[in-house]
Protein backbone atom coordinates (compact mmCIF):
# COMPACT_ATOMS: atom_id res chain seq x y z
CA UNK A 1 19.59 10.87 -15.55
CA UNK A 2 21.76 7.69 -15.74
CA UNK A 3 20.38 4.99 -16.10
CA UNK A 4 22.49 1.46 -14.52
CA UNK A 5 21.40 -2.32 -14.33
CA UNK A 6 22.34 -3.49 -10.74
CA UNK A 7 21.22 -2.42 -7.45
CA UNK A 8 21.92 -5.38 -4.81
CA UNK A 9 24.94 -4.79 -2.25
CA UNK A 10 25.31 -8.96 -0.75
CA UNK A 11 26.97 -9.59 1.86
CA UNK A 12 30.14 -10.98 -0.18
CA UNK A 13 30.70 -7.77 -2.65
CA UNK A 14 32.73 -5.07 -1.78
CA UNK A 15 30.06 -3.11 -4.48
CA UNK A 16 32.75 -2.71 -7.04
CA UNK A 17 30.97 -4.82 -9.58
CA UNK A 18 27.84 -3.08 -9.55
CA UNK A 19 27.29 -0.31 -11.76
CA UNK A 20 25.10 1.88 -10.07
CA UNK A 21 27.94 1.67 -7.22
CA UNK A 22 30.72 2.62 -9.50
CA UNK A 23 28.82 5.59 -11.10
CA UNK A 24 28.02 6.59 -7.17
CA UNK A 25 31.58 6.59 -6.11
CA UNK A 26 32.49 8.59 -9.44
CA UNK A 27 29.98 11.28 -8.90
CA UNK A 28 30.96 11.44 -5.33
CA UNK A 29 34.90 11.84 -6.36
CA UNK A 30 33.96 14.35 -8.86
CA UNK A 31 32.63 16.21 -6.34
CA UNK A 32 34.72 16.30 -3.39
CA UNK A 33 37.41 16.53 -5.52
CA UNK A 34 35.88 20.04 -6.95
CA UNK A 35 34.00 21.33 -3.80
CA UNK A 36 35.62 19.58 -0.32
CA UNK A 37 33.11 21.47 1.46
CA UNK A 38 30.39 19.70 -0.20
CA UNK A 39 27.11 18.08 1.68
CA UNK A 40 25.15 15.38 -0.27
CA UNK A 41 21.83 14.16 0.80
CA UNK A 42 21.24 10.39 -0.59
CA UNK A 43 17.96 8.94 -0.95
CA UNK A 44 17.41 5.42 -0.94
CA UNK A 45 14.18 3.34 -0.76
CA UNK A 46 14.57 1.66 2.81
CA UNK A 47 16.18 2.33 6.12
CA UNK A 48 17.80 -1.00 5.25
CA UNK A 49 19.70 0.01 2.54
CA UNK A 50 20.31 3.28 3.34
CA UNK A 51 22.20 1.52 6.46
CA UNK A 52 24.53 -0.45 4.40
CA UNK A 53 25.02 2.08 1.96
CA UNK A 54 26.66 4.47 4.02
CA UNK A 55 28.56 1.26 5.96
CA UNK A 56 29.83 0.56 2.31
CA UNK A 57 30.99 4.26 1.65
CA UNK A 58 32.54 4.61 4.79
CA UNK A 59 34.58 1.51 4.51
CA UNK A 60 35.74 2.29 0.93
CA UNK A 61 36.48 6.07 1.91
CA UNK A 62 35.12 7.94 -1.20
CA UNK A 63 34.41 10.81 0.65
CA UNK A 64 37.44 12.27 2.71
CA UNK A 65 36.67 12.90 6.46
CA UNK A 66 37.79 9.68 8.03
CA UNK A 67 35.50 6.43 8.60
CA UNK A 68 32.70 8.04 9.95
CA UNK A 69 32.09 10.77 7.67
CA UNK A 70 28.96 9.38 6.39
CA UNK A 71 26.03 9.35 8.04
CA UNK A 72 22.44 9.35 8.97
CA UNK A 73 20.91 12.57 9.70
CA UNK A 74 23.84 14.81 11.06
CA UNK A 75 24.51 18.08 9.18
CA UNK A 76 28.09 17.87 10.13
CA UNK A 77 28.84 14.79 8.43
CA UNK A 78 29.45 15.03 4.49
CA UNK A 79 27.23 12.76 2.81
CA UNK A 80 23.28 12.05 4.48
CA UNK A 81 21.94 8.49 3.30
CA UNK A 82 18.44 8.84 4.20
CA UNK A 83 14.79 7.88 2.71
CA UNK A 84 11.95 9.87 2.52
CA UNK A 85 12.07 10.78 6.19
CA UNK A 86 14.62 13.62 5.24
CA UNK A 87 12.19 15.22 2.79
CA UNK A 88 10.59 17.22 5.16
CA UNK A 89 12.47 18.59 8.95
CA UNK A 90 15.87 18.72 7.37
CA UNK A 91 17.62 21.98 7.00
CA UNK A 92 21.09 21.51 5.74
CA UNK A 93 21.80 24.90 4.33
CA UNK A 94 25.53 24.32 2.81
CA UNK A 95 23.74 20.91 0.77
CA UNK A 96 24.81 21.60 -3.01
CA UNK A 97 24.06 17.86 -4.15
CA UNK A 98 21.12 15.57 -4.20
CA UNK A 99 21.53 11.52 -5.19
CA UNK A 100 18.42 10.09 -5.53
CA UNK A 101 19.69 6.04 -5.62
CA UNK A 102 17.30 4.55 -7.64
CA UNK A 103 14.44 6.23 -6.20
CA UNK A 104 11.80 8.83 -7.12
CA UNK A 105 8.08 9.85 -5.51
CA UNK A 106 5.64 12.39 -6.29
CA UNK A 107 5.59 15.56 -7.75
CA UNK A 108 5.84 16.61 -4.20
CA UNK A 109 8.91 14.56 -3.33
CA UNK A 110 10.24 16.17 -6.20
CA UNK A 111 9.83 19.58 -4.85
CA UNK A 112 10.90 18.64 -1.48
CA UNK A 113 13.84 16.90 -2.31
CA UNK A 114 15.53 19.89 -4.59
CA UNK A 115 14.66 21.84 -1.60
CA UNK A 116 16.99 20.15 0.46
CA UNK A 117 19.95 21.33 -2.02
CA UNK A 118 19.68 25.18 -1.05
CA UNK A 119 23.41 26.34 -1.85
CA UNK A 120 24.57 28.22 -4.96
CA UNK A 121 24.56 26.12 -8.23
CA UNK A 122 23.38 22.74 -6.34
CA UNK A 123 22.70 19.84 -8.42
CA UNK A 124 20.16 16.80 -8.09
CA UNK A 125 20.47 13.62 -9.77
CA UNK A 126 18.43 10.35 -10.73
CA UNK A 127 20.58 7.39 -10.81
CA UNK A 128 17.97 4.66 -12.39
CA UNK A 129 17.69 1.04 -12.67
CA UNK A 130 15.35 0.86 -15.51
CA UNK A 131 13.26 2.94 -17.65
CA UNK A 132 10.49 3.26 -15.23
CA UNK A 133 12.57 5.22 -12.57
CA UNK A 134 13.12 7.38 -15.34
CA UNK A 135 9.84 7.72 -16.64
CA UNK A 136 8.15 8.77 -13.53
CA UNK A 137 10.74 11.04 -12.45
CA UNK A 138 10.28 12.89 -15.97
CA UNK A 139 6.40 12.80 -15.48
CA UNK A 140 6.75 14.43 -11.84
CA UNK A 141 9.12 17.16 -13.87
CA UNK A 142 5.64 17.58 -15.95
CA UNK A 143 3.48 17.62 -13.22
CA UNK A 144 5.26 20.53 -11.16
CA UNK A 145 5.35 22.70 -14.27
CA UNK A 146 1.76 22.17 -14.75
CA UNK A 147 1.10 23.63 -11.02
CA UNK A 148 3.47 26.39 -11.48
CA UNK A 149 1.13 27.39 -15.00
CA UNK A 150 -1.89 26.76 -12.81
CA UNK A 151 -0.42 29.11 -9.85
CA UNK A 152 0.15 31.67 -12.69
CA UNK A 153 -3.06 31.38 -14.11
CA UNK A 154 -4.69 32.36 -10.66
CA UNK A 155 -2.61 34.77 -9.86
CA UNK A 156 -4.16 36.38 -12.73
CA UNK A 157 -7.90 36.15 -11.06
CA UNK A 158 -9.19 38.52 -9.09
CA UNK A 159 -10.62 37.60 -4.96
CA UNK A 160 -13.85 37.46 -6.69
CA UNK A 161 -13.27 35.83 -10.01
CA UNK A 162 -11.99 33.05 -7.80
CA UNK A 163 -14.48 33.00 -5.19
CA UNK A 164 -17.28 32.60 -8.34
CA UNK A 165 -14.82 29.75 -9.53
CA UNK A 166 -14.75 28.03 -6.29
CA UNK A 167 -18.43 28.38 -6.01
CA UNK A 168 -19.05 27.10 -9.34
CA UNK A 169 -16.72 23.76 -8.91
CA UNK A 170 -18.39 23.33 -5.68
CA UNK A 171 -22.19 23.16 -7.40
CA UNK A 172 -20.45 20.99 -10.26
CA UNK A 173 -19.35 18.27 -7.30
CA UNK A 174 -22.77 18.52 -5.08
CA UNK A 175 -24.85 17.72 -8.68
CA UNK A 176 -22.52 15.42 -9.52
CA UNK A 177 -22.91 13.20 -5.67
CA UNK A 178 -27.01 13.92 -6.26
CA UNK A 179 -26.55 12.08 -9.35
CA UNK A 180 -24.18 9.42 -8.54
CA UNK A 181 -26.42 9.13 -5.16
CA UNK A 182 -29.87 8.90 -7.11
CA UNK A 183 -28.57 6.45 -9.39
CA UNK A 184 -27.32 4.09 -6.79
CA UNK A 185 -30.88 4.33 -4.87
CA UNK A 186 -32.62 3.38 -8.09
CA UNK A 187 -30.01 0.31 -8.70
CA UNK A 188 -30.53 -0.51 -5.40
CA UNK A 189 -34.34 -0.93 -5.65
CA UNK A 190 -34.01 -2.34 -8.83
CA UNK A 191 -31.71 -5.02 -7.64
CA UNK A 192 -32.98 -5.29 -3.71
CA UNK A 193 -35.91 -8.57 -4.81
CA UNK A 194 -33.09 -10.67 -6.39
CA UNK A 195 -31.51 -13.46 -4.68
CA UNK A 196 -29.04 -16.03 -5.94
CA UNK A 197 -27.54 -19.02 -4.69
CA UNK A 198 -23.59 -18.39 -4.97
CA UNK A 199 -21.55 -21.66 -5.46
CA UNK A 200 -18.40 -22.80 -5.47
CA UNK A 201 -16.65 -22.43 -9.23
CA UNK A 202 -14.57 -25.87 -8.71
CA UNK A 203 -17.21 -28.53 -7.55
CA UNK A 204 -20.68 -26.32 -7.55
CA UNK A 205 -21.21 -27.00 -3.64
CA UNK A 206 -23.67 -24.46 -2.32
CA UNK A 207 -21.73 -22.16 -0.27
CA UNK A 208 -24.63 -19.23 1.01
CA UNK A 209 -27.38 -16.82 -0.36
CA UNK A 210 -26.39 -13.76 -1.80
CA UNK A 211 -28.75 -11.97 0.56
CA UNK A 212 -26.29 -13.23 3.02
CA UNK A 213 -23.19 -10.99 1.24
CA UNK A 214 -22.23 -7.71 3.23
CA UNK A 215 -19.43 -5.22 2.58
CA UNK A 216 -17.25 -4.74 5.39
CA UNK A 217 -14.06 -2.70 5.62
CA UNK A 218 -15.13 -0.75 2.00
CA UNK A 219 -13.67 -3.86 0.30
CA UNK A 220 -14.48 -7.00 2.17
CA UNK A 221 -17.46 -8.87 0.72
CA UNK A 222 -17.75 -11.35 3.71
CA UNK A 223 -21.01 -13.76 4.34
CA UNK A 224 -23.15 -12.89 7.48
CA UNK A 225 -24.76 -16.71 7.49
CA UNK A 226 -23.77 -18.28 10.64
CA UNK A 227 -24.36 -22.07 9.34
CA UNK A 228 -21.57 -20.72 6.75
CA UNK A 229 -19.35 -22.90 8.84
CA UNK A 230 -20.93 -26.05 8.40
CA UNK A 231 -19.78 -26.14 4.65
CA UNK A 232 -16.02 -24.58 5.04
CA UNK A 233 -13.31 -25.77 6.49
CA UNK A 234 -11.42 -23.25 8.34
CA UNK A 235 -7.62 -22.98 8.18
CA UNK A 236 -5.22 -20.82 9.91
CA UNK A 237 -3.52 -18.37 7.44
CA UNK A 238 0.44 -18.69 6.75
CA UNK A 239 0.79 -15.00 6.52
CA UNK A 240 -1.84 -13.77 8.75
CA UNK A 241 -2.24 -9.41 9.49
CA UNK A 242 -3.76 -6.71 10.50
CA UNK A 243 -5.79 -5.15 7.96
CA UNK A 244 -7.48 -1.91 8.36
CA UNK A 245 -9.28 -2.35 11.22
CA UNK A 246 -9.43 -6.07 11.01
CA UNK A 247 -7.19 -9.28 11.31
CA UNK A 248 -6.62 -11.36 8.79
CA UNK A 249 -6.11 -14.81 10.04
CA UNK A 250 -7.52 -17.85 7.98
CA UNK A 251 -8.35 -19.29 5.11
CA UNK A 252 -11.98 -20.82 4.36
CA UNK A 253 -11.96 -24.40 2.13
CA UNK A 254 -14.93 -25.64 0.46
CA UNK A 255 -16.21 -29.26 1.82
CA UNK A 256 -17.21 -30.14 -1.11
CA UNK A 257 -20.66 -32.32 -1.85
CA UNK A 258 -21.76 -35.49 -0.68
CA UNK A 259 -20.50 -37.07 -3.87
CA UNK A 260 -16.79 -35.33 -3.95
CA UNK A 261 -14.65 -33.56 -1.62
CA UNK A 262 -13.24 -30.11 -3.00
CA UNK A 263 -10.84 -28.54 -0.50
CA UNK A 264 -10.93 -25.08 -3.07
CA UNK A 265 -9.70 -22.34 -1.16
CA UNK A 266 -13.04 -19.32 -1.77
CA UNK A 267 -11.18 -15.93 0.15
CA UNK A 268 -9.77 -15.36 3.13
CA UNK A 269 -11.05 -15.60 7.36
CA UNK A 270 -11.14 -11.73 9.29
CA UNK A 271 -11.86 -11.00 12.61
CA UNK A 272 -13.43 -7.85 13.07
CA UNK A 273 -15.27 -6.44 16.22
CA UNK A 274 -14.63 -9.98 17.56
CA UNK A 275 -16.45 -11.74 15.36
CA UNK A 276 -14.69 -13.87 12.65
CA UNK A 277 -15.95 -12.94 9.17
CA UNK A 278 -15.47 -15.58 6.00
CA UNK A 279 -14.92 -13.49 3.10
CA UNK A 280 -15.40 -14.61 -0.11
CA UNK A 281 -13.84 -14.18 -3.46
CA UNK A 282 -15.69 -13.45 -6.75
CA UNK A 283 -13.09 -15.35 -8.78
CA UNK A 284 -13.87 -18.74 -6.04
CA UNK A 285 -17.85 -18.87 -6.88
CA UNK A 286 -20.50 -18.71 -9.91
CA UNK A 287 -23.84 -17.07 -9.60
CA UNK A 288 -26.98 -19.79 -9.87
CA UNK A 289 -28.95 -17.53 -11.81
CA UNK A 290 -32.48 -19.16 -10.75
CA UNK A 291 -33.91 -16.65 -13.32
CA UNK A 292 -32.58 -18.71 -16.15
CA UNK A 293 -32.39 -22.30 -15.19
CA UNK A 294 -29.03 -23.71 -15.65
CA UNK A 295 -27.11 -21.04 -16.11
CA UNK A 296 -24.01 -20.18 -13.97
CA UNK A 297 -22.29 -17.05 -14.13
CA UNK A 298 -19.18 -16.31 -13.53
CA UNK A 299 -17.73 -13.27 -12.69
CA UNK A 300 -14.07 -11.92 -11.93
CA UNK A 301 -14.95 -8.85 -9.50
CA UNK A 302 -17.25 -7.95 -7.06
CA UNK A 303 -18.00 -5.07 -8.52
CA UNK A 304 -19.29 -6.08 -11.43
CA UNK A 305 -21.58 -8.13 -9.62
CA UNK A 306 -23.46 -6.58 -7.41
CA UNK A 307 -23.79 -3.53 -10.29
CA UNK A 308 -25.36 -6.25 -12.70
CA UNK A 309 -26.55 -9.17 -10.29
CA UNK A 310 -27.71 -7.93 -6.89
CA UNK A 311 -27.07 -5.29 -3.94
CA UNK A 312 -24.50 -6.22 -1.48
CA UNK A 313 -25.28 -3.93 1.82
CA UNK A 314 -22.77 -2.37 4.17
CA UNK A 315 -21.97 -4.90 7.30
CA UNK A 316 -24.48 -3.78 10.40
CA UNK A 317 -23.84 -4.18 13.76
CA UNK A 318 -26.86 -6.80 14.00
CA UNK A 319 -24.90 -9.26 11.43
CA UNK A 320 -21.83 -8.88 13.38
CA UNK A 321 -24.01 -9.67 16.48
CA UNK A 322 -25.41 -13.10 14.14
CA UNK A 323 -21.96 -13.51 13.26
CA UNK A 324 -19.70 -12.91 16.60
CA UNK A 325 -20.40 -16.55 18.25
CA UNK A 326 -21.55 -18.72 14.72
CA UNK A 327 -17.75 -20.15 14.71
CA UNK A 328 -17.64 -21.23 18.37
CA UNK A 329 -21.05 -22.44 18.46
CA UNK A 330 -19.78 -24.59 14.94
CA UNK A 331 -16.21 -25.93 16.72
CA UNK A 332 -14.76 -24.39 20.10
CA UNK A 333 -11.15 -25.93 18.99
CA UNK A 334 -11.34 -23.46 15.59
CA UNK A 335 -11.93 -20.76 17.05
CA UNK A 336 -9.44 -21.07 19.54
CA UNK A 337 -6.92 -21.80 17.18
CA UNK A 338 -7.74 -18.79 15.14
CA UNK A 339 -7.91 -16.78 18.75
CA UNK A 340 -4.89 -17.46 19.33
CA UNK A 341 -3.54 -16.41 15.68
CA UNK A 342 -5.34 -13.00 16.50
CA UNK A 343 -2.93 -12.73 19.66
CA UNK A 344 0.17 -13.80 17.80
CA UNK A 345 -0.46 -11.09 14.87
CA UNK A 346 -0.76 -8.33 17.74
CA UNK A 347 2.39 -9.74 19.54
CA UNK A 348 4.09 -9.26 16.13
CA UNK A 349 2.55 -5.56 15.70
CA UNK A 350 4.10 -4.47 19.26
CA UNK A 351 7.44 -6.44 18.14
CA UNK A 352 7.71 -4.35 15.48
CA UNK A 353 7.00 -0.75 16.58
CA UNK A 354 9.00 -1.45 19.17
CA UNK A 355 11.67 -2.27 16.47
CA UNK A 356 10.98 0.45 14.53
CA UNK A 357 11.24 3.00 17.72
CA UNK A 358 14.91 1.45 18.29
CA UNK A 359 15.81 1.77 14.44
CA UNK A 360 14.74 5.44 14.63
CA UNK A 361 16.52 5.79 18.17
CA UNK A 362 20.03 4.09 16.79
CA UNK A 363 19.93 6.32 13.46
CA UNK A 364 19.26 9.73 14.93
CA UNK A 365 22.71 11.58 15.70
CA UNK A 366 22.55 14.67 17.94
CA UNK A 367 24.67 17.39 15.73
């Protein structure tokens, strides 16, 4: 492991400066200088990178072969700078030296990448920015020692020993999903009466019911009450995207009260199934506990409310069919605007897989 301080390559350094650079071009001299024949796999973080790391070995010849003698994903080239894409597909057989550039993965990455190193007495090394790198590069180590014990242990079980061991893990999960399964039914009838009036944490404004909360996307508490509108304020999203199966595209804004305007952003605006969805933050509203009068509770996670406070159910199609034409019926000129939005994030998508396809196209090198 060696551990360096700067990664950055700008546009006005030749690289010299950087220490992670100088110890690359050292280990690379070393070597070519002891095995000519050598072939090095590099593995960066980005396609980016890898792209003007080779560029910046090629110009500064480290590796002798003439300016191109650096590469992408040719075999016949010296030195691969690649990401993750070369862990798996690549079959370099004469590879005796793996970089990894400031860059480590899984336990499985791991594996994979000393794979790629498959001549006699072939090396692989970490090249780390900070302790981290380091640290989860020597937990991976830990981790694929652990599987090889555990692949030694069952090699020592009979076909039956492990088919009783299977079976018994097997019972151990299904008793465990009865239980979690049982407990959540009996939360859920405990909690299912209980209604509170969620508000918003900066000016108290009444924002919906929390019989009105639903859970879309596994982790999108959004409100299913179509006169939602009439106390936010819609507002297109500066970094609007797809997510999951939805689009995020806006942001809702509290109104405020009669007696002061608020203008608190509460979550985020989605558009799923075609209906836009305000969703709302746990940290942007207090719980009006009606049980005891004056108290407001505030709570950091959604979680943590509707396990203590009340039951949020999954989304159904029925609220998105209360839900799919609340904003236009509220203000045509919104939705539009956040229609539009929806058409501008997919534009972007198709820009950039078409992008990507041309990036993959410009980088692959017949051998």
């Amino acid at each position: 492991y060696v551990k360096v301080r700067d990664l950055d390559l700008s546009d006005d350094d030749n690289g010299e400066s950087k220490e992670i650079i100088r110890l690359l071009h050292e280990i690379l001299l070393k070597q070519y200088e002891k095995e000519p024949s050598s072939r090095t796999i590099i593995f960066v973080t980005t396609r980016m990178l890898a792209e003007k790391l080779a560029e910046h070995l090629n110009e500064c010849r480290i590796v002798d072969g003439g300016p191109r003698a650096i590469g992408f994903v040719t075999s016949l080239r010296k030195v691969l700078v690649a990401t993750s894409v070369a862990e798996e597909g690549l079959d370099i057989s004469a590879c005796n030296l793996i970089i990894k550039y400031n860059n480590t993965g899984s336990e499985r990455s791991l594996i994979q990448r000393r794979g790629r190193a498959r001549a006699k007495n072939s090396r692989s090394i970490l090249l780390a920015l900070d302790g981290s790198i380091e640290k989860r590069e020597l937990e991976n180590i830990q981790k694929e020692e652990l599987m090889r014990l555990c692949l030694r242990h069952i090699q020592t079980k009979s076909e039956e020993q492990m088919k009783n061991l299977v079976h018994e893990k097997i019972r151990e999960h299904k008793a465990l999903r009865e239980t979690a399964l049982a407990q959540r039914k009996e939360r859920r009838a405990l909690l299912a009466e209980r209604s509170f009036d969620l508000c918003c944490r900066m000016c108290g404004a009444f924002i919906c019911k929390s019989s009105d909360m639903r859970v879309a996307c596994e982790n999108q508490y959004v409100c299913c009450d179509p006169t939602i509108w009439e106390r936010i304020e819609p507002r297109v999203h500066s970094s609007s995207k797809a997510i999951s199966i939805a689009t995020l595209v806006g942001k809702p804004y509290c109104k405020g009260t009669e007696s002061c305007e608020c203008n608190e952003a509460i979550g985020t605006i989605i558009r799923l199934y075609g209906a836009f969805l305000p969703t709302i933050s746990a940290r942007a509203i207090v719980v009006d506990d009606k049980d005891e009068p004056g108290r407001m509770r505030d709570e950091k996670k959604w979680e943590t409310i509707s396990r203590e406070k009340f039951f949020i159910e999954p989304i159904t199609e029925r609220d998105l069919k209360v839900m799919l034409a609340a904003l236009l019926n509220y203000s045509k000129e919104m939705h539009c605007v956040l229609e539009a939005e929806v058409q501008m994030v997919a534009e972007r998508a198709v820009a950039d897989a078409k992008r990507e396809r041309k990036h993959v196209i410009k980088y692959t090198i017949d051998d």
